[in-house]
N, C-alpha and C. Protein backbone atom coordinates (compact mmCIF):
# COMPACT_ATOMS: atom_id res chain seq x y z
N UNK A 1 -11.96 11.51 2.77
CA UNK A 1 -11.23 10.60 1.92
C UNK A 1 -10.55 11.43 0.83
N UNK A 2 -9.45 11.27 0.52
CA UNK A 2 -8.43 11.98 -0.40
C UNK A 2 -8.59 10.60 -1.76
N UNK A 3 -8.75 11.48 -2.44
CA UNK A 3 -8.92 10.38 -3.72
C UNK A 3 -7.55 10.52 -4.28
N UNK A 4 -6.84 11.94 -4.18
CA UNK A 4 -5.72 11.87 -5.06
C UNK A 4 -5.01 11.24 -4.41
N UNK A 5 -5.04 11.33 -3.51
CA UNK A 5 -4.15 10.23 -2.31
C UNK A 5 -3.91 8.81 -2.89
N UNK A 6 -4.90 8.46 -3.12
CA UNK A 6 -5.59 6.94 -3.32
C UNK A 6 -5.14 6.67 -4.42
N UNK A 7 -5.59 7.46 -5.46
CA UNK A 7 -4.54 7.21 -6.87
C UNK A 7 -3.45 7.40 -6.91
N UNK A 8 -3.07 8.31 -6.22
CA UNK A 8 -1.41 8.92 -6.89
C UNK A 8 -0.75 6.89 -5.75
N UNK A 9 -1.14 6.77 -5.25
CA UNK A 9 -0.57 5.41 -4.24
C UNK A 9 -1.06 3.91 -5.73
N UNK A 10 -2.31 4.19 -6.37
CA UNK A 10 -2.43 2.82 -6.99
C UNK A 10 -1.49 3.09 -8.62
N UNK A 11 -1.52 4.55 -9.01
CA UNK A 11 -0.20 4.21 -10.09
C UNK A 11 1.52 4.08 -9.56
N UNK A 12 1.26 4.45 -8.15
CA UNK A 12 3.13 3.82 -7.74
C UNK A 12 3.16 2.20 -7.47
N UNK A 13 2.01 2.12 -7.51
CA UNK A 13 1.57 0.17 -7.14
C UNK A 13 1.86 -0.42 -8.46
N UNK A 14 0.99 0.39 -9.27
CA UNK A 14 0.95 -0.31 -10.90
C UNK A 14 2.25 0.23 -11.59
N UNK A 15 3.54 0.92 -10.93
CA UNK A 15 4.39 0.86 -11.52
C UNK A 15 5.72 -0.23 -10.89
N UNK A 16 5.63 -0.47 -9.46
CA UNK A 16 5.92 -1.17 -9.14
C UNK A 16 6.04 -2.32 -9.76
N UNK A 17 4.83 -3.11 -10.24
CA UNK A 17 4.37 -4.09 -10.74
C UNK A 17 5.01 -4.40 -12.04
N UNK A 18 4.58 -2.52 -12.98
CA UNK A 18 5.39 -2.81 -14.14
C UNK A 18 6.99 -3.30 -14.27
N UNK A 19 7.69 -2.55 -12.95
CA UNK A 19 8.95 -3.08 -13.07
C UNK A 19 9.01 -4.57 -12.50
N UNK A 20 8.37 -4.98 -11.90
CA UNK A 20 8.77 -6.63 -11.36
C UNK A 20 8.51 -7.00 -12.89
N UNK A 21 7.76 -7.12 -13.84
CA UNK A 21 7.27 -7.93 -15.04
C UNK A 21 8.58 -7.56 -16.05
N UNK A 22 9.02 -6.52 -15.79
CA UNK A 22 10.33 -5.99 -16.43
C UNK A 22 11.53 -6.69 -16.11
N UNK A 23 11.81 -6.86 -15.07
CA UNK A 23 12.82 -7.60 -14.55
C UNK A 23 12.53 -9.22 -15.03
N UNK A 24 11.35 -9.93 -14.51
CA UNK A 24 11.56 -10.90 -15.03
C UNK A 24 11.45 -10.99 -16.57
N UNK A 25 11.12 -10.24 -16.89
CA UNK A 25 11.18 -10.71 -19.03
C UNK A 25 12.87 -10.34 -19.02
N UNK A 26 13.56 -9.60 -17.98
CA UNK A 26 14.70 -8.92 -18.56
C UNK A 26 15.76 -10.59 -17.94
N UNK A 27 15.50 -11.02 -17.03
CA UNK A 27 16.44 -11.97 -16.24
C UNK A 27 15.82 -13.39 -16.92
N UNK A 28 14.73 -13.44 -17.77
CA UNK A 28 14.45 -15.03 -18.15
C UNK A 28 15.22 -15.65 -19.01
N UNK A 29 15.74 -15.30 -19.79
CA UNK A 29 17.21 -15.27 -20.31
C UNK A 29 18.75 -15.76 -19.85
N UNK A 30 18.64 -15.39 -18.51
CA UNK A 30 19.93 -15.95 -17.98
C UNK A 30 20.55 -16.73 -17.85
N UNK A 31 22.20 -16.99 -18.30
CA UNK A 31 22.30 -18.17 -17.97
C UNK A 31 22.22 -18.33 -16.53
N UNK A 32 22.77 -19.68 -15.80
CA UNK A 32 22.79 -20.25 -15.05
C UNK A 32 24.69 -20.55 -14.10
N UNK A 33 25.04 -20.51 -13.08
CA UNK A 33 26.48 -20.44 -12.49
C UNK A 33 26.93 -21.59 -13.13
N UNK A 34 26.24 -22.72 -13.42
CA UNK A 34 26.77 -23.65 -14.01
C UNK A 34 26.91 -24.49 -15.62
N UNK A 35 25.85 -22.63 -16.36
CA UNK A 35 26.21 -22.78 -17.73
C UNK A 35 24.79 -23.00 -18.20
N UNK A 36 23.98 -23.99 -17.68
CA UNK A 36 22.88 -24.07 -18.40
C UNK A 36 21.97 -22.44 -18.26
N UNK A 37 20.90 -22.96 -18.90
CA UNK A 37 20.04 -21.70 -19.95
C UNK A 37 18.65 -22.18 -18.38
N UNK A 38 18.79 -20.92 -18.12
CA UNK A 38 17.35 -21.07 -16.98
C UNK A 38 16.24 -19.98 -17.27
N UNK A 39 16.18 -20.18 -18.56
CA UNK A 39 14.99 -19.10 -19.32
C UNK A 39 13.12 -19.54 -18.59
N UNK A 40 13.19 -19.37 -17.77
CA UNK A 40 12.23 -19.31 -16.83
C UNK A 40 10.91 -18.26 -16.68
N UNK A 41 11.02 -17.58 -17.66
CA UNK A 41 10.10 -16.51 -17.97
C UNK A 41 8.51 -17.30 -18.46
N UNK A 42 7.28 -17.08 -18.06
CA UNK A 42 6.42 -17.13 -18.16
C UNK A 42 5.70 -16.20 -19.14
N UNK A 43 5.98 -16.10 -20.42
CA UNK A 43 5.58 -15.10 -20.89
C UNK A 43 3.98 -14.69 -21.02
N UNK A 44 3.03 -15.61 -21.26
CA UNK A 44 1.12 -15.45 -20.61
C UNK A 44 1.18 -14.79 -19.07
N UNK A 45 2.02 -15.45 -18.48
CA UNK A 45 1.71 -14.70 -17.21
C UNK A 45 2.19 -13.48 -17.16
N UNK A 46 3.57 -12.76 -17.97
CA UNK A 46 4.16 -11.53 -17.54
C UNK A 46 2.83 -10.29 -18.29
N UNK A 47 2.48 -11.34 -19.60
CA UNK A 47 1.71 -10.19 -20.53
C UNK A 47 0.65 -10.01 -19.72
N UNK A 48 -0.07 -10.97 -18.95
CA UNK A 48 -1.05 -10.87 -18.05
C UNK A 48 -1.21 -9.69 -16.87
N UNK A 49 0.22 -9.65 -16.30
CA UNK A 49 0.91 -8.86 -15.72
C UNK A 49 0.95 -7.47 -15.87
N UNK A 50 1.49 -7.29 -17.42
CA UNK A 50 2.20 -6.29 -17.68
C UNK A 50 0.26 -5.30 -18.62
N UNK A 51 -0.38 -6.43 -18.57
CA UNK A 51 -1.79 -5.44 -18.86
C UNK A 51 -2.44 -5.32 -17.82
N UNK A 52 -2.83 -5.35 -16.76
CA UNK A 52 -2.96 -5.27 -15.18
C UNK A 52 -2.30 -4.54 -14.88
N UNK A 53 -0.92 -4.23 -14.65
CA UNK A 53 -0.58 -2.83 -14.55
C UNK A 53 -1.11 -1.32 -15.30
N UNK A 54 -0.87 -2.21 -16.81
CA UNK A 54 -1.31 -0.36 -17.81
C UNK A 54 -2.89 -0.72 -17.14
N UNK A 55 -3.79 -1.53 -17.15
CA UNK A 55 -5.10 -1.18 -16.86
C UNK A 55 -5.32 -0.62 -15.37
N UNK A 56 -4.28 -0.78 -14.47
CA UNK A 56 -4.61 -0.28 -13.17
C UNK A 56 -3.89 1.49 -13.21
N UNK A 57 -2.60 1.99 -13.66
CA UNK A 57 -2.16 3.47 -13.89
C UNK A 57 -3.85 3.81 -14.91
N UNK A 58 -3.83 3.20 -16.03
CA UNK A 58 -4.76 3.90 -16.81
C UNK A 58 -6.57 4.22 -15.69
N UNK A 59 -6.42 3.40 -14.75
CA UNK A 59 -7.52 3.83 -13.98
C UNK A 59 -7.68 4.68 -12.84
N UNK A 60 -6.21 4.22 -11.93
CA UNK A 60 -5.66 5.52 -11.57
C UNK A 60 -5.81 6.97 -11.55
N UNK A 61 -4.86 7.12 -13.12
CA UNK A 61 -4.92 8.16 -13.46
C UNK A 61 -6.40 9.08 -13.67
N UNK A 62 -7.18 8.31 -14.39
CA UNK A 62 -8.53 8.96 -14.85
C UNK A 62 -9.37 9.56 -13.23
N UNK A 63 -9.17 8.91 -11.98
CA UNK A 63 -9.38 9.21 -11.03
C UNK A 63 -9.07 10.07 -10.53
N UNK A 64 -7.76 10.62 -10.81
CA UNK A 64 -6.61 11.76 -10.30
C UNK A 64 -7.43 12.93 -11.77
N UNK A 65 -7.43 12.90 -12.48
CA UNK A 65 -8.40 13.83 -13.57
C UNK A 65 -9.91 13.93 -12.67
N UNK A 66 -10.32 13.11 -12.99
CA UNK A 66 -12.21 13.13 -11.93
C UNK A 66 -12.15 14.04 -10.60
N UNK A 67 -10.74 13.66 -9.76
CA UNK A 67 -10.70 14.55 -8.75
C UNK A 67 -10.26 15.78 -8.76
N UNK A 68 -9.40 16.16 -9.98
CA UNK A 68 -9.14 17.34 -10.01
C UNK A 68 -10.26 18.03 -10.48
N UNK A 69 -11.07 17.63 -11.83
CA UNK A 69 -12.00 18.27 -11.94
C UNK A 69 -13.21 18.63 -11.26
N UNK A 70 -13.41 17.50 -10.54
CA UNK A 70 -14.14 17.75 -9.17
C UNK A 70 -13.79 19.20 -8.03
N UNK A 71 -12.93 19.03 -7.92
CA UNK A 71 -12.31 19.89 -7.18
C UNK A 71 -12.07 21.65 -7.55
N UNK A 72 -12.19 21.67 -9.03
CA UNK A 72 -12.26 22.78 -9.67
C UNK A 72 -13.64 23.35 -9.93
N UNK A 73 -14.74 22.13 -10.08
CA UNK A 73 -16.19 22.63 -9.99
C UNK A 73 -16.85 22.75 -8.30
N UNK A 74 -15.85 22.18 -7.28
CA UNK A 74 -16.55 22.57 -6.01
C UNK A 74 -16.33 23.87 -5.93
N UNK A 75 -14.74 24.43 -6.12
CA UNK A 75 -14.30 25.59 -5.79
C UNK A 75 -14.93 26.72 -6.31
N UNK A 76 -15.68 26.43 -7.62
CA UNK A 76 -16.44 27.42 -8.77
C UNK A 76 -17.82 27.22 -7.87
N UNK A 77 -18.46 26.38 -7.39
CA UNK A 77 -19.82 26.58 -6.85
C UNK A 77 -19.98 26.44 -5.43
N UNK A 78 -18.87 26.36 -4.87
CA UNK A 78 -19.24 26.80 -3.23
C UNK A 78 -19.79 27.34 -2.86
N UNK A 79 -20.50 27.67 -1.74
CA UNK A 79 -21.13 28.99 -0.87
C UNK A 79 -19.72 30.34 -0.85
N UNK A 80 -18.89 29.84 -0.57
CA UNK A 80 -17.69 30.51 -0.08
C UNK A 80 -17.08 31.41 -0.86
N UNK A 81 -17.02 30.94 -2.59
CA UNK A 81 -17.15 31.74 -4.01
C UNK A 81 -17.58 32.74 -4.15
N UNK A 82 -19.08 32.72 -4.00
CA UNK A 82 -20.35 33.69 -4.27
C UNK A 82 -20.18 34.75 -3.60
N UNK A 83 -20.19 35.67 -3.76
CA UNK A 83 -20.72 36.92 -2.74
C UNK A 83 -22.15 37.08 -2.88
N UNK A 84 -22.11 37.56 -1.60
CA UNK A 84 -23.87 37.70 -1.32
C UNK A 84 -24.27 39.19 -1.08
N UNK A 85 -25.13 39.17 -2.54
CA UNK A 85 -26.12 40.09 -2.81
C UNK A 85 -27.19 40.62 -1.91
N UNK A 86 -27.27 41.63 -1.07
CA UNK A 86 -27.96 42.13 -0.18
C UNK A 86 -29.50 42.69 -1.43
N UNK A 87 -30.53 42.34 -1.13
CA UNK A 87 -31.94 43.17 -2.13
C UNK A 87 -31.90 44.11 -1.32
N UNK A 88 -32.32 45.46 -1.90
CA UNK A 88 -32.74 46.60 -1.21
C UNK A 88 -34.27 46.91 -1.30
């Protein structure tokens, strides 16, 4: 299992996301072809949204850190590291 895999895929998810919540706060505003105001924005739901994203990159990320550091203490304590000391 590739963890960085896994994260580096759930902060392009949680940015995804950030831009759909972007677009609609940016288009709720609009008028309408026939003039009226179709301000249609949900704003509880976008903020809902738009913290579900930072809380999913912000978890993400810390995963992509855990695995790197992981990965820097396997490489430091492997068998494969060490050279082996012959006793005489």
């Amino acid at each position: 299992m590739d963890l960085s895999a896994i994260a580096l895929q759930g902060t392009q998810q949680a940015e995804t996301q950030l831009n759909s919540v972007a677009n609609a706060l940016a288009t709720g505003g609009a008028s309408a072809t026939n003039g009226a105001n179709t301000d249609v924005a949900d704003l509880s739901t976008e903020v809902v949204a738009l913290s579900s994203a930072q809380n999913s990159f912000a978890i993400n990320l810390s995963t992509l850190k855990t695995q790197t550091r992981f990965s820097r203490a396997h490489s430091i304590f492997s068998p494969e590291s060490h050279q082996t000391w012959q006793v005489l």
